[in-house]
Protein backbone atom coordinates (compact mmCIF):
# COMPACT_ATOMS: atom_id res chain seq x y z
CA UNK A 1 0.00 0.00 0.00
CA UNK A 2 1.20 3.29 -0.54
CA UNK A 3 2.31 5.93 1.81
CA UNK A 4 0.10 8.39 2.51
CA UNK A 5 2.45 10.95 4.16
CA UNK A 6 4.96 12.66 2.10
CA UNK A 7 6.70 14.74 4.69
CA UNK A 8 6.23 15.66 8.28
CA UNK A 9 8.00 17.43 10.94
CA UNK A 10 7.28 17.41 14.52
CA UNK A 11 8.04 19.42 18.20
CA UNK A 12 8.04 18.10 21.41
CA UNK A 13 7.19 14.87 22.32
CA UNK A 14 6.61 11.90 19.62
CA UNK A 15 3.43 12.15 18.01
CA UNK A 16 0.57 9.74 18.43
CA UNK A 17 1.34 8.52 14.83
CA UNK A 18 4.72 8.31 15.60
CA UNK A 19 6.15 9.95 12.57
CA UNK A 20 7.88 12.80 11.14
CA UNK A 21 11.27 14.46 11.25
CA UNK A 22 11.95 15.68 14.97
CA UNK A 23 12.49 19.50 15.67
CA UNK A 24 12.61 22.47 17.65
CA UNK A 25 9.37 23.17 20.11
CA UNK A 26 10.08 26.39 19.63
CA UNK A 27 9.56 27.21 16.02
CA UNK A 28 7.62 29.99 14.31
CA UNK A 29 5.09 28.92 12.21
CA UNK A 30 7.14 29.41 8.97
CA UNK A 31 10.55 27.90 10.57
CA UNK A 32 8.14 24.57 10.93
CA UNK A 33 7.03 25.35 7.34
CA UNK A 34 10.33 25.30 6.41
CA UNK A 35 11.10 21.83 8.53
CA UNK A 36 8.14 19.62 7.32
CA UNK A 37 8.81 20.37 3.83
CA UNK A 38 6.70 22.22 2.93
CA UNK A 39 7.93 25.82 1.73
CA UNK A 40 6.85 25.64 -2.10
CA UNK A 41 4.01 27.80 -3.67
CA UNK A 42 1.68 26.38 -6.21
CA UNK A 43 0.53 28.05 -9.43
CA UNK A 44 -2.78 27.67 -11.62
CA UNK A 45 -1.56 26.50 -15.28
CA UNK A 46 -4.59 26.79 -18.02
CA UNK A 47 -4.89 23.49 -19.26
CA UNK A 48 -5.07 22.59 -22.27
CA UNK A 49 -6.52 19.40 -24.84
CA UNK A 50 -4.95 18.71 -28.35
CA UNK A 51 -7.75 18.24 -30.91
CA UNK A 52 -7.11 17.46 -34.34
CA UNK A 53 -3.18 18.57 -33.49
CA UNK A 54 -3.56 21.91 -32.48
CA UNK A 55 -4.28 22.97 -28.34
CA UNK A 56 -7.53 23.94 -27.41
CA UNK A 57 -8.25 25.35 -24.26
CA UNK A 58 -10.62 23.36 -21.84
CA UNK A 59 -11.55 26.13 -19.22
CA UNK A 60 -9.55 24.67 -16.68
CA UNK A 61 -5.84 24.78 -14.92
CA UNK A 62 -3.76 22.69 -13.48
CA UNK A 63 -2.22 22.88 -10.07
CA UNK A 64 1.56 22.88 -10.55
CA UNK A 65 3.39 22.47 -7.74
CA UNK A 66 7.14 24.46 -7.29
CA UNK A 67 9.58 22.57 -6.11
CA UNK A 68 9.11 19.29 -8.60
CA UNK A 69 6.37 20.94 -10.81
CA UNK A 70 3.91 18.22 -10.27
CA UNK A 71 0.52 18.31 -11.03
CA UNK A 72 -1.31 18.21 -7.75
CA UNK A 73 -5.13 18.64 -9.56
CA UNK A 74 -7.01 19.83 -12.23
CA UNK A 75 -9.17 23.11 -11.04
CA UNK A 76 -11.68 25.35 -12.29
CA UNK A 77 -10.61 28.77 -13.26
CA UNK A 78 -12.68 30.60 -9.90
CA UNK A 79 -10.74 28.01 -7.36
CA UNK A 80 -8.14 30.06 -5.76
CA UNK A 81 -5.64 28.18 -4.39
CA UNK A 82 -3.92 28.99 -1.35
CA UNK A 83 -0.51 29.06 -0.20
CA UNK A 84 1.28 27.15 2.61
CA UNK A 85 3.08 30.38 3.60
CA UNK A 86 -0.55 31.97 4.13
CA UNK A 87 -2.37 29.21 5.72
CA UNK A 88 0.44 29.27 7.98
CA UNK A 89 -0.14 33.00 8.90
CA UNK A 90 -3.43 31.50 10.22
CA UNK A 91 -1.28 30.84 13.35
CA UNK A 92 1.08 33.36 13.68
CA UNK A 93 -0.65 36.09 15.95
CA UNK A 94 -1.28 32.71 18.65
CA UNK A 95 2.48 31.65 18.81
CA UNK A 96 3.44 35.54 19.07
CA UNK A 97 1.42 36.01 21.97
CA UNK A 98 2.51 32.92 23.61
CA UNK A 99 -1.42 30.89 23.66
CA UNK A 100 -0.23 28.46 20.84
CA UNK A 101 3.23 26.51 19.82
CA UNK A 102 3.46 24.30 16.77
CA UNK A 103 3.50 20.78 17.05
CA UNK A 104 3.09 19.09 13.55
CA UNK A 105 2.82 19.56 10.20
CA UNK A 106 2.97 17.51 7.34
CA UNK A 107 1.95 16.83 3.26
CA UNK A 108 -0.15 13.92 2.51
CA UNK A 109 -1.43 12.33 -0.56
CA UNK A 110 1.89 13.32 -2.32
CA UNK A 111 0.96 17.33 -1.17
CA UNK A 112 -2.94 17.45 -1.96
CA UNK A 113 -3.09 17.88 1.68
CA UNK A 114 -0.90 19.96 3.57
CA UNK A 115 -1.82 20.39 7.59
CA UNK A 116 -0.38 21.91 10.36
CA UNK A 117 -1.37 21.28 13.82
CA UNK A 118 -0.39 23.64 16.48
CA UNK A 119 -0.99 23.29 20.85
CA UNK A 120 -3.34 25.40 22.81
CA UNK A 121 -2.08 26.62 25.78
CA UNK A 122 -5.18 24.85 27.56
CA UNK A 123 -5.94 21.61 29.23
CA UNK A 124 -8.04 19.94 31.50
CA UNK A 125 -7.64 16.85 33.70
CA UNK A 126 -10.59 14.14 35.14
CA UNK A 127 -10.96 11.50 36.97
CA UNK A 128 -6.99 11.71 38.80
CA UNK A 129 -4.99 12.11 36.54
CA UNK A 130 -6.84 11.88 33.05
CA UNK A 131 -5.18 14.67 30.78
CA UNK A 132 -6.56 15.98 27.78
CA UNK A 133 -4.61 18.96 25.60
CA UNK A 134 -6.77 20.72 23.08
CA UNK A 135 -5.42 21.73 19.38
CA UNK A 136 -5.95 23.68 16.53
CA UNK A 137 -5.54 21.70 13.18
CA UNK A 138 -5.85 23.62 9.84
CA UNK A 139 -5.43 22.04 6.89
CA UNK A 140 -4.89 23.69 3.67
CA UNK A 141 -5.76 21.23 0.60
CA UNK A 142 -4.93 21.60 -3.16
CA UNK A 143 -7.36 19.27 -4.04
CA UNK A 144 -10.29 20.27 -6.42
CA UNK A 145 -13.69 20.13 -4.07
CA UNK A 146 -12.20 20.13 -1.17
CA UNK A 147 -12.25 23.11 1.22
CA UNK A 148 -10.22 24.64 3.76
CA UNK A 149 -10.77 23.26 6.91
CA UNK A 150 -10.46 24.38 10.65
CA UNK A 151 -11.11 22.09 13.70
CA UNK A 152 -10.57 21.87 17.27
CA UNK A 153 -8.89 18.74 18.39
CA UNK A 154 -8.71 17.37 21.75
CA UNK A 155 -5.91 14.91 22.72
CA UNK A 156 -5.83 12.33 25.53
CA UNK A 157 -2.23 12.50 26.63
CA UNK A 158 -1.82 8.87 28.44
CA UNK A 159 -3.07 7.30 25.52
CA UNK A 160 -2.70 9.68 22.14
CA UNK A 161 -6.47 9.56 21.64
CA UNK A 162 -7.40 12.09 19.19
CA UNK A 163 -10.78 13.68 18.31
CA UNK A 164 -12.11 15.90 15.59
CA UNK A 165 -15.75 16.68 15.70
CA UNK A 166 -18.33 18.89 17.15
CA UNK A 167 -18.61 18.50 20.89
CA UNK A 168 -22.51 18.17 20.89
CA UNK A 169 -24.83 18.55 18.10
CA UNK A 170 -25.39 22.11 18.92
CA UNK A 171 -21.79 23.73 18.43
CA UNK A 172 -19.65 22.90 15.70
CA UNK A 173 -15.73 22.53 16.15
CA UNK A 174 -15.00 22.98 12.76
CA UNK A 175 -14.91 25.94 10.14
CA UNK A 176 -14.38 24.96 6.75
CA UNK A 177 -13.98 27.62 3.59
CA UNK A 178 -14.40 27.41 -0.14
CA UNK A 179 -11.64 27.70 -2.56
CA UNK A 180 -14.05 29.94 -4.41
CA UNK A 181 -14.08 32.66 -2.50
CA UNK A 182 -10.82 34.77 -0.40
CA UNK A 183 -9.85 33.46 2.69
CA UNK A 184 -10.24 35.56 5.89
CA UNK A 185 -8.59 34.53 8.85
CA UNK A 186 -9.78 37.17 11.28
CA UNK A 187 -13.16 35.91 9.79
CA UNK A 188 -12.67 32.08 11.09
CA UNK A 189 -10.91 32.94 14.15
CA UNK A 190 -14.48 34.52 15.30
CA UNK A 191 -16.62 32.00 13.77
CA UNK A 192 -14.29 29.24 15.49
CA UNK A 193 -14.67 30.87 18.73
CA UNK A 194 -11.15 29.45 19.19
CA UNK A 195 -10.05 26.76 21.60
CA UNK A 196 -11.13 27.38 25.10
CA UNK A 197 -14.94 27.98 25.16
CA UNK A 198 -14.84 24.41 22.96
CA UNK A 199 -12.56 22.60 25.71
CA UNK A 200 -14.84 23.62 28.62
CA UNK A 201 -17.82 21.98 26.67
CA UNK A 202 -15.79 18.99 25.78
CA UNK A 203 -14.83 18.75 29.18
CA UNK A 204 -18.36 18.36 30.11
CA UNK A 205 -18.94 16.29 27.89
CA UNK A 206 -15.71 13.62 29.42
CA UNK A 207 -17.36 14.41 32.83
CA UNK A 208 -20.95 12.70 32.06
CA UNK A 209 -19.60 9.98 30.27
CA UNK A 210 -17.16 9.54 33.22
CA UNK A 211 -20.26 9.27 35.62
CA UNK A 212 -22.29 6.75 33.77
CA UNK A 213 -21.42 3.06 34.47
CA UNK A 214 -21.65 0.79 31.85
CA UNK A 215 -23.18 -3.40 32.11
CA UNK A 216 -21.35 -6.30 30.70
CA UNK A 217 -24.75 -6.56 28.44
CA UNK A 218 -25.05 -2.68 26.88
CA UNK A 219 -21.42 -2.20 26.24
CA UNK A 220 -21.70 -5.48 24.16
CA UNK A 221 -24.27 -3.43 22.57
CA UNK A 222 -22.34 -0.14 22.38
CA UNK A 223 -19.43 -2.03 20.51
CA UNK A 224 -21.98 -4.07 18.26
CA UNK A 225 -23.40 -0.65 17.38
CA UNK A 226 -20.13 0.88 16.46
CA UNK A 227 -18.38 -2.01 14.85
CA UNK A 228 -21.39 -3.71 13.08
CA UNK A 229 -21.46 -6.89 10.78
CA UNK A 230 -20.68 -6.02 7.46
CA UNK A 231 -22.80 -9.19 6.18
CA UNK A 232 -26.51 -9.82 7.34
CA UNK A 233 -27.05 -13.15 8.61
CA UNK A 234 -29.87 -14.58 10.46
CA UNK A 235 -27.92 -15.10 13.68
CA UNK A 236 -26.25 -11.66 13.92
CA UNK A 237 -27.73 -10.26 16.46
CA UNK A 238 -25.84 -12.95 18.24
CA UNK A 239 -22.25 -12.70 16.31
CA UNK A 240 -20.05 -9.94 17.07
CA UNK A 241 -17.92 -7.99 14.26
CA UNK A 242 -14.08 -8.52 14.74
CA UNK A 243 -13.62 -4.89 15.54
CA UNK A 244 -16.08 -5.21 18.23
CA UNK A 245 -15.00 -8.03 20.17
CA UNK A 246 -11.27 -6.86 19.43
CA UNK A 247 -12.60 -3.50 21.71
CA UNK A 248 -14.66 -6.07 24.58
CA UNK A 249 -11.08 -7.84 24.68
CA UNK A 250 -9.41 -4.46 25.01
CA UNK A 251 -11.59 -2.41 26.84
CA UNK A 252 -9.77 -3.16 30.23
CA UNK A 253 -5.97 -3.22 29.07
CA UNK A 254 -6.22 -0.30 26.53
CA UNK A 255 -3.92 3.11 28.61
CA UNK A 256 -5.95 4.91 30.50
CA UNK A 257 -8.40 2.16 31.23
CA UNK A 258 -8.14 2.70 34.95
CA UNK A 259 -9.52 6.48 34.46
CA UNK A 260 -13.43 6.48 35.34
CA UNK A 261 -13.04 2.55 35.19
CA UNK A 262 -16.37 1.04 34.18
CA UNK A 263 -17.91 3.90 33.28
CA UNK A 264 -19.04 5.30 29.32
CA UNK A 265 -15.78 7.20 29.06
CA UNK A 266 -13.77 4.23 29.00
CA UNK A 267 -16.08 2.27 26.55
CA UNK A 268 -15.70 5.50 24.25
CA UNK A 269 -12.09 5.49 24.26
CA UNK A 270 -11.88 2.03 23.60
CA UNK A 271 -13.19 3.28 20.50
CA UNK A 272 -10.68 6.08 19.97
CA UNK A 273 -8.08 4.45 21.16
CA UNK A 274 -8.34 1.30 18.18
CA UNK A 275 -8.80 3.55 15.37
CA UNK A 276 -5.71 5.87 15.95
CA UNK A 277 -3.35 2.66 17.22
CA UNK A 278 -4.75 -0.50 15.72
CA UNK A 279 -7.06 -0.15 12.91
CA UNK A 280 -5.46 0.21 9.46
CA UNK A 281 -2.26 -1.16 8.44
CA UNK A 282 -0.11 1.41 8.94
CA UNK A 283 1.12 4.71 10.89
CA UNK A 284 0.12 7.03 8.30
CA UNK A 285 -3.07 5.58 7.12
CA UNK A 286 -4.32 5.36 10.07
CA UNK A 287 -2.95 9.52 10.94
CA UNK A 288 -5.14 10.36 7.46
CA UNK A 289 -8.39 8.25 8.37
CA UNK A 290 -8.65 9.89 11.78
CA UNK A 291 -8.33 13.07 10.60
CA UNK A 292 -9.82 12.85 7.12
CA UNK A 293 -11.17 9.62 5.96
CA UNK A 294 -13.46 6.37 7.46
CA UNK A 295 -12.35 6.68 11.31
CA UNK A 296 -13.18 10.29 11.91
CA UNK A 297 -16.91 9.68 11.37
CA UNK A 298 -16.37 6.33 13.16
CA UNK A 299 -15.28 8.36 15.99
CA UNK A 300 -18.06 10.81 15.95
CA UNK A 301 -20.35 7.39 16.05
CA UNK A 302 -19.01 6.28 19.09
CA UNK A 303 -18.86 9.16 20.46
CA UNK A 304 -22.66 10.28 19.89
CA UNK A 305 -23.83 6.46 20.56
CA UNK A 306 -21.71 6.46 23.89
CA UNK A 307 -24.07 9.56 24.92
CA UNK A 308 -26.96 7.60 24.05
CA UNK A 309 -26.24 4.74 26.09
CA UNK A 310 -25.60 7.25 29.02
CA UNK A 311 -28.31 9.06 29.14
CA UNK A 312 -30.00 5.73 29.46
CA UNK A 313 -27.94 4.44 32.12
């Protein structure tokens, strides 16, 4: 299978992926630019087709990338593209005033997806001892139809557990905006409502699930629910997916399980904890499904079914 990370950099303490090219934790935002490879600039091309032997334009451009001229996409003529250097800006102002510091950023997909992830200077602990570090991650893709993309993402520190999704249906975590229109920063940065009102709620939210005990019969359920049987068969309400007995077998061994033991917090990061160390076959598929493929909205499944099963307890 091929990688899906191209290059990455990181500050501080290894990663939960475990990846990247070790640095500095105290980096600007363009010195980490610089470090996870990813100072180059990319520039819309028309594009062209040859009919009959001559070059007709097609209303489009390609996405040509600096430093190897590769084609990273084909685009419409009104997607504006925008550059590493800029979405990098994004974080500038936090660092400077000492409430951020960088902590990763990377290319995936061979530099349709360029990220950089940087740590608020806010945390929260439950339960004796049960850290959890919030963090910005803004990812700037140059990839036709896809937009760029703001979140708020909480970390579990004994275990790496990451999250990206809203922390209840009500308030969103994320900010995403279209290539079709100028980016505004100042703009996002008020729409996001930036980290701290969104770890309070999240905190919350660990705090209820941390108070609601689980039985041996509706966690059985909980993990059925999450990891269900991808084939119907008469008897499946009896048979368990492999995912979801892997988690029953886990659920008491997995770090951290001694935080709120028994309770819907642990059963949740069960969850978390499989999809960002076991599921997948590899580091860096697994980095881009929690953050942008399958496991994100896996996670947001267990998440919201873990509050179910709560509020019923």
């Amino acid at each position: 299978m091929a990688h899906m990370v191209e290059t990455m950099a990181y500050a501080g303490q290894l990663p939960w992926h475990g990846l990247g090219k070790e640095v500095h934790n105290d980096l600007t935002p363009d010195q980490m630019l610089v470090e996870a490879g990813l100072d180059w600039t990319v520039e819309k091309i028309p594009a062209f087709a040859t009919v009959a032997g001559k070059q007709v334009a097609v209303g489009r451009s390609a996405l040509v990338r600096s430093s190897d001229n590769k084609i990273l996409d084909v685009i419409s003529d009104d997607w504006n593209p925008m550059q590493n250097h800029d979405a990098f800006e994004f974080f500038n102002d936090f660092v400077m005033a000492g409430d951020m510091e960088m902590h990763t950023a990377g290319s995936l997909r061979g530099g349709q997806l360029v990220w950089g992830l940087a740590k608020i200077k806010e945390s929260f602990e439950l339960f004796g001892g049960d850290k959890i570090d919030g963090y910005l991650l803004f990812t700037n893709p140059h990839l036709y139809g896809k937009s760029i993309d703001v979140r708020f993402t909480p970390i579990r520190v004994v275990c790496n557990n990451t999250l990206t999704l809203a922390v209840n249906s009500k308030v969103d975590n994320m900010v995403k905006v279209s290539h079709r229109r100028e980016f505004d920063a100042s703009q996002v940065k008020e729409t996001l409502g930036i980290a701290k009102d969104k770890l309070a709620k999240y905190k919350g939210m660990a705090a209820f699930l941390g108070t609601k005990r689980y039985t041996g019969d509706n966690v059985v359920e909980y993990f059925k629910t999450v990891f269900p049987l991808l084939t119907a068969k008469e008897d499946s309400k009896k048979l368990m997916s492999k995912n979801a007995a892997l988690a029953l077998d886990i659920i008491d061994t997995q770090p951290g399980a001694e935080f709120a033991e028994g309770s819907w917090w642990q059963a949740f990061n069960t969850v978390t904890y499989m999809t960002d160390h076991l599921i997948g076959r590899s580091a860096d598929n697994r980095l881009t499904s929690a953050w942008y493929g399958s496991n994100k909205n896996l996670k947001t499944k267990a998440l919201e079914t873990a509050v179910e099963f709560a509020e019923a307890a």
